[in-house]
Protein backbone atom coordinates (compact mmCIF):
# COMPACT_ATOMS: atom_id res chain seq x y z
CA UNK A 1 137.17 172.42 -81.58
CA UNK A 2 137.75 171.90 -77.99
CA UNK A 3 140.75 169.07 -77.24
CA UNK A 4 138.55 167.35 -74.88
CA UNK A 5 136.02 166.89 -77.51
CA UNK A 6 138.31 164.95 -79.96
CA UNK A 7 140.70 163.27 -77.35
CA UNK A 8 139.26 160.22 -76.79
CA UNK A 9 139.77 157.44 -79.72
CA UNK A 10 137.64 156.28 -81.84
CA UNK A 11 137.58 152.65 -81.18
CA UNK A 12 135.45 149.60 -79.96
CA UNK A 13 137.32 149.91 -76.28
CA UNK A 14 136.49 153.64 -75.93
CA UNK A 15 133.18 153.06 -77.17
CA UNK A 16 130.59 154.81 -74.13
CA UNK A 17 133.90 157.17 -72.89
CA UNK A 18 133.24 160.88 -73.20
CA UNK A 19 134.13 164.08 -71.61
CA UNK A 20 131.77 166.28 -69.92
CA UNK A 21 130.81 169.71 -71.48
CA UNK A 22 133.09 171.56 -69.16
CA UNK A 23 135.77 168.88 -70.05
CA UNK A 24 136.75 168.44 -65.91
CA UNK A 25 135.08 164.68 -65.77
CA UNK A 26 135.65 161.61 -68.02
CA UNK A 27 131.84 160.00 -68.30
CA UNK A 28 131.89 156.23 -69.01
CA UNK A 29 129.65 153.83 -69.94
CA UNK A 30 129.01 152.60 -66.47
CA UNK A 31 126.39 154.46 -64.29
CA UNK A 32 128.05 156.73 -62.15
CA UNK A 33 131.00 155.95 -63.05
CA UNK A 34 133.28 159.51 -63.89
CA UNK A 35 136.52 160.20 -63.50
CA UNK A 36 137.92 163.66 -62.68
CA UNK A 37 141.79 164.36 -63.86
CA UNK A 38 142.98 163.99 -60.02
CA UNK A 39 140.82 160.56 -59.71
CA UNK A 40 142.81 159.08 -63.14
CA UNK A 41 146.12 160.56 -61.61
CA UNK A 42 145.48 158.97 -57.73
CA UNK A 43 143.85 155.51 -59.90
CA UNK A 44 147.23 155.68 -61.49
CA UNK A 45 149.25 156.20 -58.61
CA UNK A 46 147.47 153.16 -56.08
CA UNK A 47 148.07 150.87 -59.34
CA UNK A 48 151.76 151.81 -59.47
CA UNK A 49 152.05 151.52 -55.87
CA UNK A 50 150.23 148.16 -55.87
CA UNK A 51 152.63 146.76 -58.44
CA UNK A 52 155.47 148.10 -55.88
CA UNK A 53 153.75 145.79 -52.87
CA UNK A 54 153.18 143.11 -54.97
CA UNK A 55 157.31 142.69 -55.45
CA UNK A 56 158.53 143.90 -52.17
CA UNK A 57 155.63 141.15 -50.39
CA UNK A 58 157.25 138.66 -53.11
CA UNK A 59 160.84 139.92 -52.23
CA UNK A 60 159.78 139.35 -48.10
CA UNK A 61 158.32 135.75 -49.20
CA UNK A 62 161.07 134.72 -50.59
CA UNK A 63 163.62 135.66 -47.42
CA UNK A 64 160.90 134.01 -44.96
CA UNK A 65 161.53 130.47 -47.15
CA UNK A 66 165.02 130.74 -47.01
CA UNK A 67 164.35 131.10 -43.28
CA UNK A 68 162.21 128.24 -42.96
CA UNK A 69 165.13 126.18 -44.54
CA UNK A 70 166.25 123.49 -42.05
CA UNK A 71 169.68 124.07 -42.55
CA UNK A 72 169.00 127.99 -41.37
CA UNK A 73 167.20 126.89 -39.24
CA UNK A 74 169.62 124.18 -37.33
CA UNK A 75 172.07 127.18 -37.69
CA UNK A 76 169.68 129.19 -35.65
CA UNK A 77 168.93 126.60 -33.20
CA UNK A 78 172.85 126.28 -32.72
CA UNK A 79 173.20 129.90 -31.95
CA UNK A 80 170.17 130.24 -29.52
CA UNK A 81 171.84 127.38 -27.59
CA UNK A 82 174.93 128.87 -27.67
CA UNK A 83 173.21 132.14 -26.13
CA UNK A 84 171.80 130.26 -23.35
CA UNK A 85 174.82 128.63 -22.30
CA UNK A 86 176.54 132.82 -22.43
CA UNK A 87 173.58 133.71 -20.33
CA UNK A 88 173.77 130.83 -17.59
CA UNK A 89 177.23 131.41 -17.26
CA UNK A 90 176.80 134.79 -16.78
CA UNK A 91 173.87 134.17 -13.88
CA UNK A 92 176.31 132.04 -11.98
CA UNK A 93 179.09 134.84 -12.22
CA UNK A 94 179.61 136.92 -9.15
CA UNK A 95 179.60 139.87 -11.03
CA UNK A 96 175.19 139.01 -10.59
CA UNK A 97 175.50 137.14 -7.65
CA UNK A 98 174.82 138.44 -4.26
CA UNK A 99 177.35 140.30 -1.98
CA UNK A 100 179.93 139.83 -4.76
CA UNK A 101 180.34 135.97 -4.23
CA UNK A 102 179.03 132.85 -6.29
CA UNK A 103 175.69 131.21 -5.29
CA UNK A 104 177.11 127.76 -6.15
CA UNK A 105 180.39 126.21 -4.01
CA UNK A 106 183.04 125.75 -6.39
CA UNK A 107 185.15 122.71 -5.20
């Protein structure tokens, strides 16, 4: 006897499930609803692949909280002022400053 023609279990959940003649397609239940080996294998695959996303978007969730902490984000605040304090320095500098010489009088 053919392995596809004994493969399937005889249970209540498998109840419906057979294997075409040729053996290529798993028939269900369900109208139109067959599964070729490759359909199973990519089904498998996109389920695997989902359970991947599902931790990596939890993973990404969890760093985007800690971000939205207040005491990250005063720390960030602190630092972007700091920045802009480099960066108007640096505008007033002659090394930016036309002909070589600052735009401002020093006194």
């Amino acid at each position: 006897m053919a392995l596809h023609l004994r493969s399937i279990p005889n249970t209540k959940e498998w109840d419906g499930f057979v294997f075409s003649n040729d053996g290529e397609r798993l028939l269900t239940p369900f109208k139109q609803h067959s599964f070729s080996a490759s359909e199973l294998l990519k089904l498998f695959y996109d389920k695997q692949f989902h359970r991947i996303d599902r931790t990596q978007n939890r993973k990404l969730n969890e760093q985007v909280d800690s971000l939205r902490n207040n005491m990250e984000a005063d720390a960030i605040r602190e630092e972007t002022d700091v920045m802009i304090g480099t960066l108007t320095k640096l505008k007033d500098s002659p090394i930016v400053a036309p002909k070589g010489v600052f735009s401002k009088k020093c006194r």
